[in-house]
N, C-alpha and C. Protein backbone atom coordinates (compact mmCIF):
# COMPACT_ATOMS: atom_id res chain seq x y z
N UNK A 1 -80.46 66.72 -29.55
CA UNK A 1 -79.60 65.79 -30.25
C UNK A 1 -78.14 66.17 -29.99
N UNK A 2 -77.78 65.53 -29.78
CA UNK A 2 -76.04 65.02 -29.52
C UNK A 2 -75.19 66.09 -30.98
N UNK A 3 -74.45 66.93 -30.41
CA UNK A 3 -73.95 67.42 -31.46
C UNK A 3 -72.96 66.46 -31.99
N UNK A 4 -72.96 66.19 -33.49
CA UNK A 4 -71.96 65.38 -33.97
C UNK A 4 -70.10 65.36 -34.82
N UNK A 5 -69.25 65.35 -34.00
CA UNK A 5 -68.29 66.24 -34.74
C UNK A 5 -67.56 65.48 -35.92
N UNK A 6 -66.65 65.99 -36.44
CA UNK A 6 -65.95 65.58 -37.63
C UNK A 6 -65.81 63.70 -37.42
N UNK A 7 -65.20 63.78 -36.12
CA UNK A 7 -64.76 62.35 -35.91
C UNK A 7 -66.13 61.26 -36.07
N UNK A 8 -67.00 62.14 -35.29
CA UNK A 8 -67.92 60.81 -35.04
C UNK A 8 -68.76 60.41 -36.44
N UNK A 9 -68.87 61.90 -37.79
CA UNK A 9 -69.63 61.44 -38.56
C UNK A 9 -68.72 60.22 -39.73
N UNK A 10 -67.51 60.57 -39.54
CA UNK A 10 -66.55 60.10 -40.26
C UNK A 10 -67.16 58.15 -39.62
N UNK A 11 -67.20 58.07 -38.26
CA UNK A 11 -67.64 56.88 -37.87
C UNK A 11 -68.70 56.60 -38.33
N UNK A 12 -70.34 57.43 -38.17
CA UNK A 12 -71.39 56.75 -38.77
C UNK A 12 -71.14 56.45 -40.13
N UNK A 13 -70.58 56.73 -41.17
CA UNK A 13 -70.41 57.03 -42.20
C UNK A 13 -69.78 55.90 -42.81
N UNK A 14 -68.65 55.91 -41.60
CA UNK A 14 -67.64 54.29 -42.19
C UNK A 14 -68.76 52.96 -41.94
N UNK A 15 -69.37 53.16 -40.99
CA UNK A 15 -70.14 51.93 -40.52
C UNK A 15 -71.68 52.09 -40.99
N UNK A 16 -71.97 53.22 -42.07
CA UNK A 16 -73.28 52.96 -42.87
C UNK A 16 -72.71 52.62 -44.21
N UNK A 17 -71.12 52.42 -44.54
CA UNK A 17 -70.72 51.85 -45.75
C UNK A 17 -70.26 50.66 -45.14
N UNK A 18 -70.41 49.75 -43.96
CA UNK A 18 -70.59 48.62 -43.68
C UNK A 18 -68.83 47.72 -43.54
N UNK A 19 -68.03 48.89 -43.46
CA UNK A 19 -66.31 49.01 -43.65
C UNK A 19 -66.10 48.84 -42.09
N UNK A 20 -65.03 47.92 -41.70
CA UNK A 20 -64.76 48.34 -40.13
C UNK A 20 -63.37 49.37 -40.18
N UNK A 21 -63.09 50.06 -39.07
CA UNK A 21 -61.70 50.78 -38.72
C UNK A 21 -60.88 50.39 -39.91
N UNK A 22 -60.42 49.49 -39.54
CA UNK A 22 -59.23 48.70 -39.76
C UNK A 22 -59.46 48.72 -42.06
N UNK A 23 -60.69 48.48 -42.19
CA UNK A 23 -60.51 48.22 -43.71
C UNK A 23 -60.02 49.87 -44.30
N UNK A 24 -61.15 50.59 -43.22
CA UNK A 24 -60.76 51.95 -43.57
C UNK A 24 -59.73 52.91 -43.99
N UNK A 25 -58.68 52.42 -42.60
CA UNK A 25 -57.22 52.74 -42.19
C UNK A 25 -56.88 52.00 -43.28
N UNK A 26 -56.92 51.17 -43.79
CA UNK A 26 -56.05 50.27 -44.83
C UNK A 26 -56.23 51.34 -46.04
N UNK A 27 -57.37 51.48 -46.43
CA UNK A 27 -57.86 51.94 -47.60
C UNK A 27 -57.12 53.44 -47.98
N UNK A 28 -56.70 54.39 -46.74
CA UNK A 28 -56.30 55.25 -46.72
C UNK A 28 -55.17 55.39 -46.02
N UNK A 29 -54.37 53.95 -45.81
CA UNK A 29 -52.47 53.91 -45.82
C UNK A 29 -52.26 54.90 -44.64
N UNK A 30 -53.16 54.39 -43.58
CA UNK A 30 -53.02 55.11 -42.44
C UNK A 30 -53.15 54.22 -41.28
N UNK A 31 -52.83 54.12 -40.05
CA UNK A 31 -53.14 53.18 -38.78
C UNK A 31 -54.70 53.14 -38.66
N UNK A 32 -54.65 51.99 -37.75
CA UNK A 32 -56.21 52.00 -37.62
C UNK A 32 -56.06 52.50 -35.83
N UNK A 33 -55.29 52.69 -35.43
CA UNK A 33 -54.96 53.30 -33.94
C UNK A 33 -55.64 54.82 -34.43
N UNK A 34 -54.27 55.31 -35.18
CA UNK A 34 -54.74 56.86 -35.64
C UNK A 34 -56.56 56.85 -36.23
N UNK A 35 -57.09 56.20 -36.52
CA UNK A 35 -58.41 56.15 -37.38
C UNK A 35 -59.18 56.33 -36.27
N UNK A 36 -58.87 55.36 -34.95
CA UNK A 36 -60.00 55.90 -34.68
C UNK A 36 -59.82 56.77 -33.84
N UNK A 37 -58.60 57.41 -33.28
CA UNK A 37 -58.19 58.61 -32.83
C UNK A 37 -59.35 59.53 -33.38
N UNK A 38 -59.03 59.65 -34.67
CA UNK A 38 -59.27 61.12 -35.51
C UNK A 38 -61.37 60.20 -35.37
N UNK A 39 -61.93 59.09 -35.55
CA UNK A 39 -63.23 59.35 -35.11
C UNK A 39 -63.84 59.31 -33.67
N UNK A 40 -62.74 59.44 -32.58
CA UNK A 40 -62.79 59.68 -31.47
C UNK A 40 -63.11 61.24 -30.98
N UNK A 41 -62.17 62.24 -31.70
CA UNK A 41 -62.26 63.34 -31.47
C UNK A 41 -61.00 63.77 -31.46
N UNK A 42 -60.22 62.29 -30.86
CA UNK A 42 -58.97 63.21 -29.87
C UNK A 42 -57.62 63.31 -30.78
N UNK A 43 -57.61 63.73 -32.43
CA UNK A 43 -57.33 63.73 -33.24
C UNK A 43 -57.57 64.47 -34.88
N UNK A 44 -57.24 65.34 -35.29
CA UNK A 44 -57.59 65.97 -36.99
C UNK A 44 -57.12 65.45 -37.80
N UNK A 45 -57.82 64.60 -38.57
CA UNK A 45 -56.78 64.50 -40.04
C UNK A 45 -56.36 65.54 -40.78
N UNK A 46 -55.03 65.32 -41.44
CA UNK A 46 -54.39 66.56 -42.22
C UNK A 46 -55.36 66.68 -43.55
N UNK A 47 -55.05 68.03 -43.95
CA UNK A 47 -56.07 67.81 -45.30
C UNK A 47 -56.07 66.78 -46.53
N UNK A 48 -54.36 66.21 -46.81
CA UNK A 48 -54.82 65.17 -47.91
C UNK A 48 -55.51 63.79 -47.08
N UNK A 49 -55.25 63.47 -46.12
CA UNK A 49 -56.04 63.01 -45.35
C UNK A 49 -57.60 62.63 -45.29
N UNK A 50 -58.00 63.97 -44.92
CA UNK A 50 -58.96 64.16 -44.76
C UNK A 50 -60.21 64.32 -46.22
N UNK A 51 -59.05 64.84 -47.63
CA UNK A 51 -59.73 64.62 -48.69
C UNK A 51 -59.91 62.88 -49.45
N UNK A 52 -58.73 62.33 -48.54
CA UNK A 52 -58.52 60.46 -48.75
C UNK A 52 -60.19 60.32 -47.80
N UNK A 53 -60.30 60.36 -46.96
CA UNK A 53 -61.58 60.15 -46.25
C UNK A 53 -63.08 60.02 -47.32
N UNK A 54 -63.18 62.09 -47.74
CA UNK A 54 -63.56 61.30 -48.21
C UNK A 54 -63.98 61.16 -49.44
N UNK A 55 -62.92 60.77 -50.38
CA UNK A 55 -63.49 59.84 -51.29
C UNK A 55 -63.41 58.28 -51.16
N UNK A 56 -62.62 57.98 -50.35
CA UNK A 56 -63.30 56.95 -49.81
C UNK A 56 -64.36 56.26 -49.15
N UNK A 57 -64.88 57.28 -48.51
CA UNK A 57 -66.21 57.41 -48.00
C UNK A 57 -67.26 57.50 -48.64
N UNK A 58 -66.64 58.41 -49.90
CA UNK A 58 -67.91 59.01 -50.78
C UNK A 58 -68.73 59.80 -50.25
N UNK A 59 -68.23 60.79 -49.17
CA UNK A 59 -69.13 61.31 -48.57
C UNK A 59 -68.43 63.02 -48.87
N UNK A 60 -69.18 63.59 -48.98
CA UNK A 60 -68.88 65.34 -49.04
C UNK A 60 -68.11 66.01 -47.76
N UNK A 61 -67.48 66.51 -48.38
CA UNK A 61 -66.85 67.94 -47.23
C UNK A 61 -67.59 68.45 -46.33
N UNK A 62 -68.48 68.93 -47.23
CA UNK A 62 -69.78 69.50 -46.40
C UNK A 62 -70.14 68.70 -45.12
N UNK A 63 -70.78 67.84 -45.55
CA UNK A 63 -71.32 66.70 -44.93
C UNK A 63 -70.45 66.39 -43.64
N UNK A 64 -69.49 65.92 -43.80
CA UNK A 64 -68.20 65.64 -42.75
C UNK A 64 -68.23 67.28 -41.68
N UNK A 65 -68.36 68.44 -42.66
CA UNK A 65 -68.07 69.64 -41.47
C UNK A 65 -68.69 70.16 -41.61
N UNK A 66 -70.30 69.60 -41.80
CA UNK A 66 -71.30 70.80 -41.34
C UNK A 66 -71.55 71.05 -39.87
N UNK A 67 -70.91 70.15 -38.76
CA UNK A 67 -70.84 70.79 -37.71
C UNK A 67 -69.98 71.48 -36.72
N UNK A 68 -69.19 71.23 -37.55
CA UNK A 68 -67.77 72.05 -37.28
C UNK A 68 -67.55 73.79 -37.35
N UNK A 69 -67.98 73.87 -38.80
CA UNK A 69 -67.88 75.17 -39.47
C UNK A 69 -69.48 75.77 -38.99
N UNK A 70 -69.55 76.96 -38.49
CA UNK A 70 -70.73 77.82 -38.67
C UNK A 70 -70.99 78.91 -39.12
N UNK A 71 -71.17 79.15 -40.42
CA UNK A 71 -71.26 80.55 -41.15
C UNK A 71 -72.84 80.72 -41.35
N UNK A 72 -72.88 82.22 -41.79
CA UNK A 72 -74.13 82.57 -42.44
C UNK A 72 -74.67 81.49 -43.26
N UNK A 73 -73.63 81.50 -44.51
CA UNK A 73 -74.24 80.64 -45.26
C UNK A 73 -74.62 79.37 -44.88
N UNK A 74 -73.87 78.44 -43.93
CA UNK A 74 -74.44 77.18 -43.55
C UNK A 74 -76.13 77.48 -42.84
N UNK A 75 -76.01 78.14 -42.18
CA UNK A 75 -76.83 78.33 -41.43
C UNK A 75 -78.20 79.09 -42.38
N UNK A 76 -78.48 79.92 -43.42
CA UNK A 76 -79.64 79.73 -44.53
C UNK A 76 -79.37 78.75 -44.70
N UNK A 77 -78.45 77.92 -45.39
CA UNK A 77 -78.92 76.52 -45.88
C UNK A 77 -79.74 75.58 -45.67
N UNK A 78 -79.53 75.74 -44.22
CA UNK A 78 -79.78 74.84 -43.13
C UNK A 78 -81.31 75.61 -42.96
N UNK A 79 -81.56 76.43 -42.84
CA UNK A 79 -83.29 77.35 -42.92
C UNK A 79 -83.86 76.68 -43.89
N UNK A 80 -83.55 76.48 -45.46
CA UNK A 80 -83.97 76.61 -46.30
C UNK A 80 -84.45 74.72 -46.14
N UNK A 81 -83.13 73.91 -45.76
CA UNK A 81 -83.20 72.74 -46.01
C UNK A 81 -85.04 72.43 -44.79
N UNK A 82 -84.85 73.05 -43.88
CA UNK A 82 -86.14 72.92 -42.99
C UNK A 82 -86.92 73.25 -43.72
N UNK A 83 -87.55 74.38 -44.72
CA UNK A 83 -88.78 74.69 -45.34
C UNK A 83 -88.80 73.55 -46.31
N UNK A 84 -87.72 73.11 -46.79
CA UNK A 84 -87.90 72.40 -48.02
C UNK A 84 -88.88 71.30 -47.17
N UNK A 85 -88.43 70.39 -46.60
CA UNK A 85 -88.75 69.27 -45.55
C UNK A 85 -90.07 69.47 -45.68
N UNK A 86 -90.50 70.84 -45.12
CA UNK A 86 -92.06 71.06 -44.66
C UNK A 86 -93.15 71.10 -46.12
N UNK A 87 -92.15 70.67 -47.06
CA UNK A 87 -92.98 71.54 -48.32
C UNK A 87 -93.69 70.33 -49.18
N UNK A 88 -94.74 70.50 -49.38
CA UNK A 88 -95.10 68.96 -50.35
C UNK A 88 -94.58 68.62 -51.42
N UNK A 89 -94.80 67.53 -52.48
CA UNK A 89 -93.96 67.60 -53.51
C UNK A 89 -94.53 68.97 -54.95
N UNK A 90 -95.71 68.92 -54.75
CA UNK A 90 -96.35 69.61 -55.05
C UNK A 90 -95.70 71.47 -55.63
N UNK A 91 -95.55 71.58 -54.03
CA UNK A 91 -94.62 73.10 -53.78
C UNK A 91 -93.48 73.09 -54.24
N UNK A 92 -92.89 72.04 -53.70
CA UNK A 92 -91.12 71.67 -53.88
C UNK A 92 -91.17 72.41 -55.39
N UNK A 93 -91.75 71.16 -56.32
CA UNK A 93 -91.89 71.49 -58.00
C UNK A 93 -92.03 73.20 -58.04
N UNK A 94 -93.01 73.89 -57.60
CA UNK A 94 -93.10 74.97 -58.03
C UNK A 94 -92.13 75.66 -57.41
N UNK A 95 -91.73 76.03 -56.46
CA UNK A 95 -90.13 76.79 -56.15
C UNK A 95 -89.12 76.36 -57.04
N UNK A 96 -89.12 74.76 -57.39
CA UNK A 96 -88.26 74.90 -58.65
C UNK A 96 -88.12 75.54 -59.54
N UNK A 97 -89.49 75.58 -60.43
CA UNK A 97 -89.77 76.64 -61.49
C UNK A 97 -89.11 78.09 -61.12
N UNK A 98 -89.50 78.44 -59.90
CA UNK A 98 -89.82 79.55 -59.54
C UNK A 98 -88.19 80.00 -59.33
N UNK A 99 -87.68 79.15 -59.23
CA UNK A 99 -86.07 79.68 -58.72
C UNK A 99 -85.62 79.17 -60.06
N UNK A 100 -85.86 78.88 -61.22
CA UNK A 100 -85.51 78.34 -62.58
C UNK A 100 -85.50 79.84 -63.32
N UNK A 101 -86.77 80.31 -63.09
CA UNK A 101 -87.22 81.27 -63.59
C UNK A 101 -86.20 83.00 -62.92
N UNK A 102 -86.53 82.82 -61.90
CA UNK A 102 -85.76 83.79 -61.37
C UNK A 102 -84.05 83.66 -61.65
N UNK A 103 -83.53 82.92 -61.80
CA UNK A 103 -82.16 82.47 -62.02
C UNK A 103 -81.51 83.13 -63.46
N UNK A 104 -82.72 82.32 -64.39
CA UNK A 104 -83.08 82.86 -66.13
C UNK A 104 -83.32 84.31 -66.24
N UNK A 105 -84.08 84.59 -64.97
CA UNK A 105 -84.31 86.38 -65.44
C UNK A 105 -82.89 87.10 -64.83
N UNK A 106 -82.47 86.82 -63.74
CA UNK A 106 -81.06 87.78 -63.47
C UNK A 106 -80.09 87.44 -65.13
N UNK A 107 -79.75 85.99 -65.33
CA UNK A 107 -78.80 86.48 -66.31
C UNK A 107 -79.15 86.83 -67.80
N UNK A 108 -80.31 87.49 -68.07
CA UNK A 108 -80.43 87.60 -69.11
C UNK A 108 -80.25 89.00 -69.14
């Protein structure tokens, strides 16, 4: 799979909220030249920018740079999010407990 960067998810994202460029750029008092610069690639939005994104988007930080950023922690997450996937609903429920429980016993 096609690695996906900041720019391009910022695109699926605008166009799974059914918004073109242009409403986007409006929405966030920015060009729609620059818009799609920055979901081109060949462009970063600045951070208030980029926090205008997205709540306009409604979409998470995370989300926008989970392929950007690569840490430890993304990367368990990203382990964990695969077992979850594999797990029935069944299991899911009981790791809940189970991490409910364990959570309850450290802070007590």
């Amino acid at each position: 799979m096609e690695k996906k960067t900041l720019g391009k998810r910022i695109n699926i994202t605008r166009k799974d909220h059914g918004i073109t460029a242009e409403q986007l750029a409006e929405r966030c008092s920015i060009n729609a030249t620059y818009l799609r610069q920055i979901e081109g690639g060949s462009k970063i939005p600045s951070l208030p920018l980029f926090i205008q994104l997205c709540n306009t988007l409604e979409a998470s930080p995370d989300y926008l740079l989970q392929d950007e950023v690569d840490t430890k922690q993304s990367r368990k997450i990203r382990e964990l999010e695969l077992l979850w996937e594999k797990a029935t609903p069944s299991t899911q429920q009981l790791v809940i407990a189970m991490l409910e429980a364990a959570l309850q016993n450290i802070e007590d």
